[in-house]
PDB file of N, CA and C in Angstrom:
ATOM      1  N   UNK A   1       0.839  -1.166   0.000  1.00  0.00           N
ATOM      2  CA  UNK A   1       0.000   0.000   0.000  1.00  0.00           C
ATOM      3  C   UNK A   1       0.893   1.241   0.000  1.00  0.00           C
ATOM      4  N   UNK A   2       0.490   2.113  -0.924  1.00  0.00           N
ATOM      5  CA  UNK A   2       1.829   3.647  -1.260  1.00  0.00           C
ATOM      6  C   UNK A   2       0.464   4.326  -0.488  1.00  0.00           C
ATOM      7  N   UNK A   3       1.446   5.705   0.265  1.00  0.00           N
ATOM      8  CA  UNK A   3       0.608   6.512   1.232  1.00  0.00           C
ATOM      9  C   UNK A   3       0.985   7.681   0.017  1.00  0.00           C
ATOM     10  N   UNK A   4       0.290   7.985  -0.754  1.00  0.00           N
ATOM     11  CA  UNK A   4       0.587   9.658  -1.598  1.00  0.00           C
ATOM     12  C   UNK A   4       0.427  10.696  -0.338  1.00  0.00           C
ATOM     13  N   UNK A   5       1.152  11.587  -0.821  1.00  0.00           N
ATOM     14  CA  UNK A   5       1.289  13.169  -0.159  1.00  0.00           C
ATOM     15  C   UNK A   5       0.377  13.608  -0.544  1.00  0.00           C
ATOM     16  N   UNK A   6      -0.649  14.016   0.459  1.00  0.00           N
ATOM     17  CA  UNK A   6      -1.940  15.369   0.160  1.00  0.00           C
ATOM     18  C   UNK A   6      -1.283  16.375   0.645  1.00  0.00           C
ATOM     19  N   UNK A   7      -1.314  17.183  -0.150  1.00  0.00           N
ATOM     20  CA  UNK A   7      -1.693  18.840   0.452  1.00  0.00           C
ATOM     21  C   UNK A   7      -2.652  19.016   0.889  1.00  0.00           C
ATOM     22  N   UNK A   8      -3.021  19.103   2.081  1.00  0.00           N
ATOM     23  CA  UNK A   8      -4.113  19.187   2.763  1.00  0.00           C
ATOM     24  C   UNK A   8      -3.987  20.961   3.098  1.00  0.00           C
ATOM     25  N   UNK A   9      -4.531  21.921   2.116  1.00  0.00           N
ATOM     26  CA  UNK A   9      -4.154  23.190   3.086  1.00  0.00           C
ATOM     27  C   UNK A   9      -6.080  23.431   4.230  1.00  0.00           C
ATOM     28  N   UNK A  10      -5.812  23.917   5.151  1.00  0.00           N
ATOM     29  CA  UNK A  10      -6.870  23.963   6.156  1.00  0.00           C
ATOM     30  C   UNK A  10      -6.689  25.713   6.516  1.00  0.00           C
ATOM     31  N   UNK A  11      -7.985  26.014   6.553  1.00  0.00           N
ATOM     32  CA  UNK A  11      -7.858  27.662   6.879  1.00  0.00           C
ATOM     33  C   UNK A  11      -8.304  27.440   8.764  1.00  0.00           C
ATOM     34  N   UNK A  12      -7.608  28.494   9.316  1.00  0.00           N
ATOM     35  CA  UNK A  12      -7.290  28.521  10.577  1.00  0.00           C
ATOM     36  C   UNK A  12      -6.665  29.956  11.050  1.00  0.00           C
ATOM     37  N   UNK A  13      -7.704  30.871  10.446  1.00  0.00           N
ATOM     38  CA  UNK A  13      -7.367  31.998  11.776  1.00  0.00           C
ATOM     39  C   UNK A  13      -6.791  32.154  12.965  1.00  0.00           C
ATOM     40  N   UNK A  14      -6.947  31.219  13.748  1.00  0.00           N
ATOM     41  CA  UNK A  14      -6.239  31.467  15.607  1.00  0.00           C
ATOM     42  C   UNK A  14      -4.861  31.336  15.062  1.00  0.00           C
ATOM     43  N   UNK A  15      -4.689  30.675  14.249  1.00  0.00           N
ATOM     44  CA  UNK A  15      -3.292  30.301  14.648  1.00  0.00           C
ATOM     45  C   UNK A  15      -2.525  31.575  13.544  1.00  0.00           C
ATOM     46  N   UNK A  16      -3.119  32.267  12.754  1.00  0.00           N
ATOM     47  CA  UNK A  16      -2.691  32.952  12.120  1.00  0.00           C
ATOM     48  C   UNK A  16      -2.577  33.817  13.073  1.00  0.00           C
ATOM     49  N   UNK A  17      -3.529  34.635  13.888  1.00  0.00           N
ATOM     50  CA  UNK A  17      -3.412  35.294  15.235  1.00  0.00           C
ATOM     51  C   UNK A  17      -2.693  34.987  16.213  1.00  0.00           C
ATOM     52  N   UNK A  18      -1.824  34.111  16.456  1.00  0.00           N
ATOM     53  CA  UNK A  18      -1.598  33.399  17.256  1.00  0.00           C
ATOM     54  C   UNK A  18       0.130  33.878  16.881  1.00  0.00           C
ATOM     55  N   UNK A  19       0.340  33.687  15.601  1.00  0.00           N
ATOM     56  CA  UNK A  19       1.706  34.045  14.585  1.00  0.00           C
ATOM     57  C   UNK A  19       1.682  35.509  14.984  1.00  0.00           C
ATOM     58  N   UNK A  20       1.176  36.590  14.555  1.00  0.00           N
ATOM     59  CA  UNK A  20       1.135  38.079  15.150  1.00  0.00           C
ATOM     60  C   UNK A  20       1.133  38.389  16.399  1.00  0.00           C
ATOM     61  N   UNK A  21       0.634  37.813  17.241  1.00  0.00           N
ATOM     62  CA  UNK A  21       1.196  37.844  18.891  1.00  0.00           C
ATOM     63  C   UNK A  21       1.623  37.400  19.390  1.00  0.00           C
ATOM     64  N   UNK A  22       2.310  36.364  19.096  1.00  0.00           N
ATOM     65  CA  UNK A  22       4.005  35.773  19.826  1.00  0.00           C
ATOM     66  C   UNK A  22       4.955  36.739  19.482  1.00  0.00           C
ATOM     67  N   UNK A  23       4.760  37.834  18.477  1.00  0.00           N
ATOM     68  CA  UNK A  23       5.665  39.127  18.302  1.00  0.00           C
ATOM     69  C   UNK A  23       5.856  39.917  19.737  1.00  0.00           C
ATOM     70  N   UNK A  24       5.186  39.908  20.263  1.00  0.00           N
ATOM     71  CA  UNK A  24       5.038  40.585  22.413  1.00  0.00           C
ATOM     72  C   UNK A  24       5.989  39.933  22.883  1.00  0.00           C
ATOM     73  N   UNK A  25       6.034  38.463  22.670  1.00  0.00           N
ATOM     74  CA  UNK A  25       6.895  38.281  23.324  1.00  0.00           C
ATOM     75  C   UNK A  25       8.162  38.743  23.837  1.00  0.00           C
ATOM     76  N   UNK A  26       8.825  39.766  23.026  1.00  0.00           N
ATOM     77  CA  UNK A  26       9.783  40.585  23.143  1.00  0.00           C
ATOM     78  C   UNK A  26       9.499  41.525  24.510  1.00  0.00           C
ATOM     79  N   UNK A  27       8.241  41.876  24.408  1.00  0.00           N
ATOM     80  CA  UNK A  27       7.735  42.555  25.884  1.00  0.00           C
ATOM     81  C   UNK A  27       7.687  41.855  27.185  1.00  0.00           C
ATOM     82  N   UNK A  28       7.552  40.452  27.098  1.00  0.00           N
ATOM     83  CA  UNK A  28       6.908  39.728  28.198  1.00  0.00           C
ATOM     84  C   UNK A  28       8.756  39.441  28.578  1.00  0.00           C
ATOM     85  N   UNK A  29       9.395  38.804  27.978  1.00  0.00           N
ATOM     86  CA  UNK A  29      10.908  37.754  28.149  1.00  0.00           C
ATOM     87  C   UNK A  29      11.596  38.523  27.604  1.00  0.00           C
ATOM     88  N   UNK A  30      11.777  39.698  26.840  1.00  0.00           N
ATOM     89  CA  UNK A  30      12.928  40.142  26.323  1.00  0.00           C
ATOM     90  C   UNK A  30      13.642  39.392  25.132  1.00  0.00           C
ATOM     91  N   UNK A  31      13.033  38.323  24.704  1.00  0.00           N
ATOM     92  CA  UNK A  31      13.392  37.462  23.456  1.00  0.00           C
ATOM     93  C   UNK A  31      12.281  36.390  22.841  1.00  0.00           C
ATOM     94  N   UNK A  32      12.320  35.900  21.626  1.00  0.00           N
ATOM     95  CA  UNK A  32      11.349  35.228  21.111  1.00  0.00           C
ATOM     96  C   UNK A  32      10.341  35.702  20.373  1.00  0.00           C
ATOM     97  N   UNK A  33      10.427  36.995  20.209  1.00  0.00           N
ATOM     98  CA  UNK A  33       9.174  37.840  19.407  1.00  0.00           C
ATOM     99  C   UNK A  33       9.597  37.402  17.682  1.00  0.00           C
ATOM    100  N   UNK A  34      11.019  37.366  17.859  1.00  0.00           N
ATOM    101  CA  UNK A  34      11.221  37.065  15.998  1.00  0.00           C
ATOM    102  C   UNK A  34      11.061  35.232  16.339  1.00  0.00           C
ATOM    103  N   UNK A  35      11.911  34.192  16.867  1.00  0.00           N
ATOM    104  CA  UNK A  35      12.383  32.968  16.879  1.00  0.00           C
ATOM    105  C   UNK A  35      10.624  32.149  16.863  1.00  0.00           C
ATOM    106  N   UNK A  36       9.923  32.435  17.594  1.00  0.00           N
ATOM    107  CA  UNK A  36       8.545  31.472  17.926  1.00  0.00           C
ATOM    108  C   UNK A  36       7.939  32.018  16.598  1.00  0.00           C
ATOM    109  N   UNK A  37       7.373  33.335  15.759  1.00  0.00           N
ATOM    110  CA  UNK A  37       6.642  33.517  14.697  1.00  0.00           C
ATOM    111  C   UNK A  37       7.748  32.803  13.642  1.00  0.00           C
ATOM    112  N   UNK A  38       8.678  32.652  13.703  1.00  0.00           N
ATOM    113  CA  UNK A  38       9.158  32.316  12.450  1.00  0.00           C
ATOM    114  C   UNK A  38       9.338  30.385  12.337  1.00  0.00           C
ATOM    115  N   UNK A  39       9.422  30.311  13.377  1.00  0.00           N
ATOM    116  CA  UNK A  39       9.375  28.535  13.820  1.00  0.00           C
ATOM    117  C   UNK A  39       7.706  28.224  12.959  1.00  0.00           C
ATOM    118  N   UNK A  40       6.941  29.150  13.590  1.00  0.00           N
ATOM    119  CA  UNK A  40       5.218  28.578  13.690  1.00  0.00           C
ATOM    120  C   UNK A  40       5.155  28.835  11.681  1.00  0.00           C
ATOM    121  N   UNK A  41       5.956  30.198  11.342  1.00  0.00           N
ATOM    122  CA  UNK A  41       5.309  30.079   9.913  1.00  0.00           C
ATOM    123  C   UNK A  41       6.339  28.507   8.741  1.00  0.00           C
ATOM    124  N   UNK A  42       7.477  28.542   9.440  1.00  0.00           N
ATOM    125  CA  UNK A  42       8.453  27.514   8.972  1.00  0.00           C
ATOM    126  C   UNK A  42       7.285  26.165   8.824  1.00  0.00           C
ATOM    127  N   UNK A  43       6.707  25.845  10.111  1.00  0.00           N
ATOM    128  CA  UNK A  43       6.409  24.795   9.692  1.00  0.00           C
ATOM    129  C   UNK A  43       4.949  24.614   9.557  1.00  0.00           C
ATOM    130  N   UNK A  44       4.212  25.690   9.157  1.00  0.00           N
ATOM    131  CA  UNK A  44       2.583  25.610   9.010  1.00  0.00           C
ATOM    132  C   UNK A  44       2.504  26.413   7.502  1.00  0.00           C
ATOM    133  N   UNK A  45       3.460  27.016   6.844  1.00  0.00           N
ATOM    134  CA  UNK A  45       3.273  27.949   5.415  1.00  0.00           C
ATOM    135  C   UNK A  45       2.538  27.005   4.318  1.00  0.00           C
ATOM    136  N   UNK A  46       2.634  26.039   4.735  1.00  0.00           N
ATOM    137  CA  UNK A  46       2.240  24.961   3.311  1.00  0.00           C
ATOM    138  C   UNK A  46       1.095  24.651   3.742  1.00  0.00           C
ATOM    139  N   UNK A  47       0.420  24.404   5.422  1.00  0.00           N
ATOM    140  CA  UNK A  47      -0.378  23.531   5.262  1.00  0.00           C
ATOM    141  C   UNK A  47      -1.840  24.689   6.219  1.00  0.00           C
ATOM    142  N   UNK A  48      -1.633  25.945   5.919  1.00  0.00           N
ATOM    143  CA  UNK A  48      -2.398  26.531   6.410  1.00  0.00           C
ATOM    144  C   UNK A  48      -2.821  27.850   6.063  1.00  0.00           C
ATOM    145  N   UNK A  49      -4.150  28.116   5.016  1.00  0.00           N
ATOM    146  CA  UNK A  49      -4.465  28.898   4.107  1.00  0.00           C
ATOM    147  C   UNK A  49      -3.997  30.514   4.603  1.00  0.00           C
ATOM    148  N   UNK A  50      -3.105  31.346   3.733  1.00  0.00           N
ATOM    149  CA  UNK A  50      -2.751  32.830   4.092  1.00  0.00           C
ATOM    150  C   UNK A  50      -1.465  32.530   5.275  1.00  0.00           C
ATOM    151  N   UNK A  51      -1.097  31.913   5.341  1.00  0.00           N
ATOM    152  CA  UNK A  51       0.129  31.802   6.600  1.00  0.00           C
ATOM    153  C   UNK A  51       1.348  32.433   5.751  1.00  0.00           C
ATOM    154  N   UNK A  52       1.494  32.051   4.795  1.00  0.00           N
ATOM    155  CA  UNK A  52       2.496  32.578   4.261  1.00  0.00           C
ATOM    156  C   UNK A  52       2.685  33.750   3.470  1.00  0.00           C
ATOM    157  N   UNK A  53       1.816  34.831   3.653  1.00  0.00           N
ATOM    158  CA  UNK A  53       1.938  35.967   3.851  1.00  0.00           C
ATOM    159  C   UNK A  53       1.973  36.544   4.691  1.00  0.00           C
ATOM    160  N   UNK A  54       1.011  36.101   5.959  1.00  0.00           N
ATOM    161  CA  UNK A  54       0.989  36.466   7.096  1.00  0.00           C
ATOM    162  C   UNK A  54       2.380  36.489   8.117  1.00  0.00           C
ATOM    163  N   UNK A  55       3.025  35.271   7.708  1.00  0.00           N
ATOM    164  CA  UNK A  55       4.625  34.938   8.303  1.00  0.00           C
ATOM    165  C   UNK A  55       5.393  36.161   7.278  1.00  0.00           C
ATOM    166  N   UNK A  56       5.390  36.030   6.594  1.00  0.00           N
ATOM    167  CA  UNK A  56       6.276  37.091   5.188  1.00  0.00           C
ATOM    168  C   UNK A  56       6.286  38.424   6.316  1.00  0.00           C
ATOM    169  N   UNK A  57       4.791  38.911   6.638  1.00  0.00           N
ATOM    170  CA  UNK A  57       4.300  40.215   7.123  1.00  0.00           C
ATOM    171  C   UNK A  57       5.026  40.445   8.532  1.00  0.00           C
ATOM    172  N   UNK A  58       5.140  39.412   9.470  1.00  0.00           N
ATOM    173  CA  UNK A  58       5.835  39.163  10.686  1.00  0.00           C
ATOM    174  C   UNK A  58       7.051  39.377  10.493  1.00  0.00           C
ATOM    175  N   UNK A  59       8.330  38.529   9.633  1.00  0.00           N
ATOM    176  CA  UNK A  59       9.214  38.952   9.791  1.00  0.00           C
ATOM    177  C   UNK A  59      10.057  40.201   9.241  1.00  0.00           C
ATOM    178  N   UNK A  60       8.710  40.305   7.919  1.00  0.00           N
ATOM    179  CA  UNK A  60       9.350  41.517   7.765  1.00  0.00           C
ATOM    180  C   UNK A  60       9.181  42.671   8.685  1.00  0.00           C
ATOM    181  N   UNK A  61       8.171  42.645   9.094  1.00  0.00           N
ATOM    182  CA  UNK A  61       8.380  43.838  10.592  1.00  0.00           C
ATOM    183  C   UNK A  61       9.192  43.675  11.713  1.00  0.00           C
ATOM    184  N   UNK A  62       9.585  42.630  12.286  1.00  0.00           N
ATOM    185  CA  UNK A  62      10.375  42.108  13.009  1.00  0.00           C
ATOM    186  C   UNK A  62      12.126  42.736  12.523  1.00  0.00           C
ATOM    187  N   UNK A  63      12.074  42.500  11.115  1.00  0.00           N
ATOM    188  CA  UNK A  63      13.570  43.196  10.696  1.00  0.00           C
ATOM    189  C   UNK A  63      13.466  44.743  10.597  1.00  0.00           C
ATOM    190  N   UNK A  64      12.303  45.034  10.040  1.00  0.00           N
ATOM    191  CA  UNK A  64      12.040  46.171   9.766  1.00  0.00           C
ATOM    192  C   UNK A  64      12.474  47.512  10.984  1.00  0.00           C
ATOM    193  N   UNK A  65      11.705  46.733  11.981  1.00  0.00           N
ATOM    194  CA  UNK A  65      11.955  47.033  13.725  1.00  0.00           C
ATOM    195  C   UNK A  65      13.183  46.690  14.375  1.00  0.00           C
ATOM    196  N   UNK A  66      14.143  46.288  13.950  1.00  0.00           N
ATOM    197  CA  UNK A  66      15.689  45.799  14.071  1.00  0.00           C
ATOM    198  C   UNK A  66      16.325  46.869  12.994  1.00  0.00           C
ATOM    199  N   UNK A  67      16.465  46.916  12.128  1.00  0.00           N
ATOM    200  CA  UNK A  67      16.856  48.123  11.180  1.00  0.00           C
ATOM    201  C   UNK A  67      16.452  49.453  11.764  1.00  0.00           C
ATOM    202  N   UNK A  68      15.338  50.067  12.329  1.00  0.00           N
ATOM    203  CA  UNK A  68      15.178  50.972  12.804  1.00  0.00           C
ATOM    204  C   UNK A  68      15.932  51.513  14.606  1.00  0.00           C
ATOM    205  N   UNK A  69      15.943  50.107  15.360  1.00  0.00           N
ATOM    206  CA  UNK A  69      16.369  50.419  16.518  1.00  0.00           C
ATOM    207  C   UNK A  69      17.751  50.715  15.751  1.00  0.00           C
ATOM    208  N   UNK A  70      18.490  50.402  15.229  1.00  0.00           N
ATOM    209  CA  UNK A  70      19.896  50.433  14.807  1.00  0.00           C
ATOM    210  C   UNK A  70      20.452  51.424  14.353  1.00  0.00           C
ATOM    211  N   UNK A  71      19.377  52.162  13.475  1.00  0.00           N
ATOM    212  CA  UNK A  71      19.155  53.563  13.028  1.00  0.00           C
ATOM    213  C   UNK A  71      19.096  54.554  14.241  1.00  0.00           C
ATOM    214  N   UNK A  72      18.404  54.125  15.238  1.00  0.00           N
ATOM    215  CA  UNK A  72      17.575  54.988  16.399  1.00  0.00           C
ATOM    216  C   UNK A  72      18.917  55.521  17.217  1.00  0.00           C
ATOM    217  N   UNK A  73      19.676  54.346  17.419  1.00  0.00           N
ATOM    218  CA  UNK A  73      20.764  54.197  18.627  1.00  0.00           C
ATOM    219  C   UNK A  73      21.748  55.238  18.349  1.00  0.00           C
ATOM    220  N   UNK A  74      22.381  55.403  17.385  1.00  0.00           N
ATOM    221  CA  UNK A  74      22.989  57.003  16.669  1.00  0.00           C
ATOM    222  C   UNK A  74      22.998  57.889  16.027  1.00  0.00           C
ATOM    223  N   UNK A  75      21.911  57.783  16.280  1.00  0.00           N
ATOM    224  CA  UNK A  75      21.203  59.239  16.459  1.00  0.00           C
ATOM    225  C   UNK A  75      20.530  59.978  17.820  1.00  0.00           C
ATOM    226  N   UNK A  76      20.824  59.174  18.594  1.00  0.00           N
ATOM    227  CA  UNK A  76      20.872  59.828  19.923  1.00  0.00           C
ATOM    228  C   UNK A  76      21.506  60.657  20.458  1.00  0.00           C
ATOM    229  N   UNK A  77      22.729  60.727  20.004  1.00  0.00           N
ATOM    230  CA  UNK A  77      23.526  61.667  19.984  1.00  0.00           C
ATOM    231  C   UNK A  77      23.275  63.430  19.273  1.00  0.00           C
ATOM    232  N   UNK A  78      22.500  62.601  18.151  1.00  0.00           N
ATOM    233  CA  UNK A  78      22.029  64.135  17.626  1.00  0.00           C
ATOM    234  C   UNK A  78      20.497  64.715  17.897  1.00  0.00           C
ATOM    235  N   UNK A  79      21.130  65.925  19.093  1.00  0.00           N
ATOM    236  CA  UNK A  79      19.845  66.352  19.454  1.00  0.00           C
ATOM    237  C   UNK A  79      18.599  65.128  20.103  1.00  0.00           C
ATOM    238  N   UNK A  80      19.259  64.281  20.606  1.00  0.00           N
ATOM    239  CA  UNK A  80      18.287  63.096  21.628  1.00  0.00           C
ATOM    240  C   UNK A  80      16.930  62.174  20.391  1.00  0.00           C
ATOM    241  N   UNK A  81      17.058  62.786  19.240  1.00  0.00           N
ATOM    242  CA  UNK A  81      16.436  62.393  18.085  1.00  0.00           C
ATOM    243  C   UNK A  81      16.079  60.915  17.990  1.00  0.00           C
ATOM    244  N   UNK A  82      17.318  60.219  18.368  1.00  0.00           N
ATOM    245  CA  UNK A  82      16.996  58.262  18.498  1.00  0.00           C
ATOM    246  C   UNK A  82      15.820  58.427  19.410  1.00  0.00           C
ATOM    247  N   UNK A  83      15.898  59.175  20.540  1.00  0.00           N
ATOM    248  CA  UNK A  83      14.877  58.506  21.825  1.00  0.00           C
ATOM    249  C   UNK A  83      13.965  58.871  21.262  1.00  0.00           C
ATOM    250  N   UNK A  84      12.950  59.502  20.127  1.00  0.00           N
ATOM    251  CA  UNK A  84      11.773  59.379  19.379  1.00  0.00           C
ATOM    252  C   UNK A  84      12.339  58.146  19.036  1.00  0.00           C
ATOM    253  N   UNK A  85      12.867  57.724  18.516  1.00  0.00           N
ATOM    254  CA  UNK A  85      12.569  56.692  16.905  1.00  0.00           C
ATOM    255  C   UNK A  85      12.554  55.656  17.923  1.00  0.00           C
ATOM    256  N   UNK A  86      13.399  55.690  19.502  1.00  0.00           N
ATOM    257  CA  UNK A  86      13.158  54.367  20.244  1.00  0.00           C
ATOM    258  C   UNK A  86      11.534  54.407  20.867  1.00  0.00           C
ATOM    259  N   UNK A  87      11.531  55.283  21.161  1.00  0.00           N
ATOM    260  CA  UNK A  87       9.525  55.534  21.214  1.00  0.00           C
ATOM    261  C   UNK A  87       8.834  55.089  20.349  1.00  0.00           C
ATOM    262  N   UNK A  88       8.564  55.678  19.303  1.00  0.00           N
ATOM    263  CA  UNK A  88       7.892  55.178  17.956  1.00  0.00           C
ATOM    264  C   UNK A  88       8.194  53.434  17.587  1.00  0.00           C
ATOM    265  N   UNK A  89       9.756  52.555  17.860  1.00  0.00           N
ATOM    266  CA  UNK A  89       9.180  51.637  17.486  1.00  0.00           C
ATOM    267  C   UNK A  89       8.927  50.730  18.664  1.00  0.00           C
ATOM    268  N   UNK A  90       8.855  51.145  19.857  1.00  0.00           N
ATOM    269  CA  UNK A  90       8.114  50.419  20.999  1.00  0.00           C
ATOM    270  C   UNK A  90       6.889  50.586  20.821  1.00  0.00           C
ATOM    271  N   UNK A  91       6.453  52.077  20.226  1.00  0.00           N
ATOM    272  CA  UNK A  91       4.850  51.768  20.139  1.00  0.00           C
ATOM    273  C   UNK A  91       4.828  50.882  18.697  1.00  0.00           C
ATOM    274  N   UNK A  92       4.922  51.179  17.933  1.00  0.00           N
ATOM    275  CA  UNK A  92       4.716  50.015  16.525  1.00  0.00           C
ATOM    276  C   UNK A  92       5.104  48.904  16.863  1.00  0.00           C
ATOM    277  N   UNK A  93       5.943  48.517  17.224  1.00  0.00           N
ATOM    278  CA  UNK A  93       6.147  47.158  17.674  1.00  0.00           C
ATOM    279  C   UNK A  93       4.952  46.476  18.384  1.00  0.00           C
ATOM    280  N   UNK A  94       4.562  47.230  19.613  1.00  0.00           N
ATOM    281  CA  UNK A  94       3.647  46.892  20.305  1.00  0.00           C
ATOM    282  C   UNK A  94       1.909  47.126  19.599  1.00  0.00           C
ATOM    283  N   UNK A  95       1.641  47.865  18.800  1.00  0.00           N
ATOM    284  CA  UNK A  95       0.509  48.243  18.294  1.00  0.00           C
ATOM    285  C   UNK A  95       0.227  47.310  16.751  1.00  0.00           C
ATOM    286  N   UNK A  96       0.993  47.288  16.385  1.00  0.00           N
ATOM    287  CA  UNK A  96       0.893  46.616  14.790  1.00  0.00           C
ATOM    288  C   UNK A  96       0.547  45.248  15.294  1.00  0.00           C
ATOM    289  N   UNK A  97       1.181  44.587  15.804  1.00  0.00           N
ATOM    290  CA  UNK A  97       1.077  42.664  15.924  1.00  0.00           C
ATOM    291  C   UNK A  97      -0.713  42.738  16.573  1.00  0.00           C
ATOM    292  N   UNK A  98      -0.844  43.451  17.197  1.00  0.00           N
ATOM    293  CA  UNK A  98      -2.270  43.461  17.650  1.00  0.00           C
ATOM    294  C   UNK A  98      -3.330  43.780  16.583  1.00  0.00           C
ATOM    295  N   UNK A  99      -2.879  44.629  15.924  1.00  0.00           N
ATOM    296  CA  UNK A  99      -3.993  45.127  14.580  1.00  0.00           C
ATOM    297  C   UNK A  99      -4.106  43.855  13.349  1.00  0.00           C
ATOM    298  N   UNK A 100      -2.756  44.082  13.336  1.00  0.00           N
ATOM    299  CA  UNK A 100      -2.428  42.200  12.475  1.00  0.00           C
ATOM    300  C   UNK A 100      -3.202  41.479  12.917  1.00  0.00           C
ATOM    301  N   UNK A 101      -3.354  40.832  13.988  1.00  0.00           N
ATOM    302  CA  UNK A 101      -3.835  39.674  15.065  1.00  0.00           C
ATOM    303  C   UNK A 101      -5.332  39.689  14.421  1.00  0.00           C
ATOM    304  N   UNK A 102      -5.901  41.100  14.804  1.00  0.00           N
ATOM    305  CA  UNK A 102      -7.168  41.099  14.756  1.00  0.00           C
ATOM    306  C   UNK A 102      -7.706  41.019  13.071  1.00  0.00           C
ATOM    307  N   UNK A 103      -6.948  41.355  11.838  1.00  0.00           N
ATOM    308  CA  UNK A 103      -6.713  41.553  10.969  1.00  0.00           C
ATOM    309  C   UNK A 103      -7.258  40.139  10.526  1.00  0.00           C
ATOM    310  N   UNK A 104      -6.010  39.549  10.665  1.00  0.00           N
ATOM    311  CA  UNK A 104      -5.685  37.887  10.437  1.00  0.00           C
ATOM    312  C   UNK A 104      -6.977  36.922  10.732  1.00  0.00           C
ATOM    313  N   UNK A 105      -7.847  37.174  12.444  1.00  0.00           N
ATOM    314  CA  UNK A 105      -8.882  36.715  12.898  1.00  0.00           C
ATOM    315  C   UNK A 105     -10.169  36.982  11.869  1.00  0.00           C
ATOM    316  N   UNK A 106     -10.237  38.530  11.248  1.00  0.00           N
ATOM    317  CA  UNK A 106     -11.147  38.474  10.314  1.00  0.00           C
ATOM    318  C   UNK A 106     -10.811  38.028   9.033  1.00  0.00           C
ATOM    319  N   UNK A 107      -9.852  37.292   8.817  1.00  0.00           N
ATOM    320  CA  UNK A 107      -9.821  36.659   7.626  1.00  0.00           C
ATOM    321  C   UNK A 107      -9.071  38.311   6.313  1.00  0.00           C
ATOM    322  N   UNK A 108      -8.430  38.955   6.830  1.00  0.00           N
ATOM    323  CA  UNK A 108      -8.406  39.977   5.706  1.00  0.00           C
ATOM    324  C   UNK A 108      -6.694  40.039   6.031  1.00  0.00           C
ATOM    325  N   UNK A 109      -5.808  40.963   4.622  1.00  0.00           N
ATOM    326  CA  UNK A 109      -4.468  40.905   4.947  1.00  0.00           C
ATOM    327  C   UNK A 109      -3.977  41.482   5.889  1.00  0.00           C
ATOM    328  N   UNK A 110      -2.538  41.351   6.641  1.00  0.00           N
ATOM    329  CA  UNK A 110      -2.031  41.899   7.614  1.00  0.00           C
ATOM    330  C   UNK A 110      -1.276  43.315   6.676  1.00  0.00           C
ATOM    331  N   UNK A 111      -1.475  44.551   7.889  1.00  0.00           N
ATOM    332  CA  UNK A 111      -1.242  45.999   7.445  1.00  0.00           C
ATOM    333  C   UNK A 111       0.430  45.915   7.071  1.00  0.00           C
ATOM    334  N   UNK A 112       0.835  46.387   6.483  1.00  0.00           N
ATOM    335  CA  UNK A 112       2.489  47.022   6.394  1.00  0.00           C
ATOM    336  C   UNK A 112       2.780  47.870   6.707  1.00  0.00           C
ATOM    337  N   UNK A 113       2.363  48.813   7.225  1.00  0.00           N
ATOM    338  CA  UNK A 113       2.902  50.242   7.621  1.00  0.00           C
ATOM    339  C   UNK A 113       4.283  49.944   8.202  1.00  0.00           C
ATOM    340  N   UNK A 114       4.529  51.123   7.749  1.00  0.00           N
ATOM    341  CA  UNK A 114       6.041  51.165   8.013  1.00  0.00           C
ATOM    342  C   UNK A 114       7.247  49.766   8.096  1.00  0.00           C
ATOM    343  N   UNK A 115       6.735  49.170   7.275  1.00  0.00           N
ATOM    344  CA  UNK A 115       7.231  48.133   7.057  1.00  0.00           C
ATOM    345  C   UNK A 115       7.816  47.380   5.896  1.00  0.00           C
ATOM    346  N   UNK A 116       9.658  47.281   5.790  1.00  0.00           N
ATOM    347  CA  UNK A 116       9.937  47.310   4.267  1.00  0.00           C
ATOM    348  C   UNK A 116      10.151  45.694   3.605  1.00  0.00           C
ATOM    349  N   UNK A 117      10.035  45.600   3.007  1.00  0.00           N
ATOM    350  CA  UNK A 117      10.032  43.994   2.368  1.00  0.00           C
ATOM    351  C   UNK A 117      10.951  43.320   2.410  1.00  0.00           C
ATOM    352  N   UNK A 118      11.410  43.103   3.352  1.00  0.00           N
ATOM    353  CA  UNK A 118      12.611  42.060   3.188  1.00  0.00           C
ATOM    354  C   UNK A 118      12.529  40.971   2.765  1.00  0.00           C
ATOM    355  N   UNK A 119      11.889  40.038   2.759  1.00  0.00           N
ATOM    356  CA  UNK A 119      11.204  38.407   2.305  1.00  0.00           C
ATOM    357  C   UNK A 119      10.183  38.608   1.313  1.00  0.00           C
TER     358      UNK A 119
END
């Protein structure tokens, strides 16, 4: 008896929501906001309808928000200017994965704002 490979893709909102707010985690532990969304889209992109844009949308904000703290940090020096941009992406950081979340739950795409395409 041969077992063929189905593609079985299954639509599943929570867990698409679920991918956009393990991004906090960075708030809760100080690590894991990029490592857990990118594990969950690694191994669900094939078998779970919109994940793989939705993961695309995660890490590219995740770098996006790493490129900017990096930017932020010297320019502190000029005129205290970083400590906005470190403001601004604690709030985006913290505000976007939630809008996503809820985004994702209604079945519609996750936002990009301020967010550049890396993947």
């Amino acid at each position: 008896m041969e077992i063929i490979n189905q593609n079985v893709v299954r639509k599943d909102n929570t867990l698409l929501s679920i991918t956009h707010l393990t991004q906090l985690l960075h708030y809760v532990t100080g690590f894991g906001g990029f490592i857990v969304p990118l594990i969950i889209w690694l191994t669900s992109r094939k078998t779970v309808e919109g994940m793989d844009e939705h993961g695309k949308s995660v890490i590219n904000l995740q770098l996006s928000l790493l490129l900017y703290i990096i930017i932020s940090i010297p320019a502190i020096l000029l005129l205290g200017l970083g400590i906005l941009g470190l403001i601004g992406v604690a709030i985006l950081g913290f505000v976007l994965p939630i809008i996503n979340a809820v985004r994702a739950a209604n079945g519609e795409s996750p936002s990009n704002f301020m967010t550049i395409p890396f993947v």
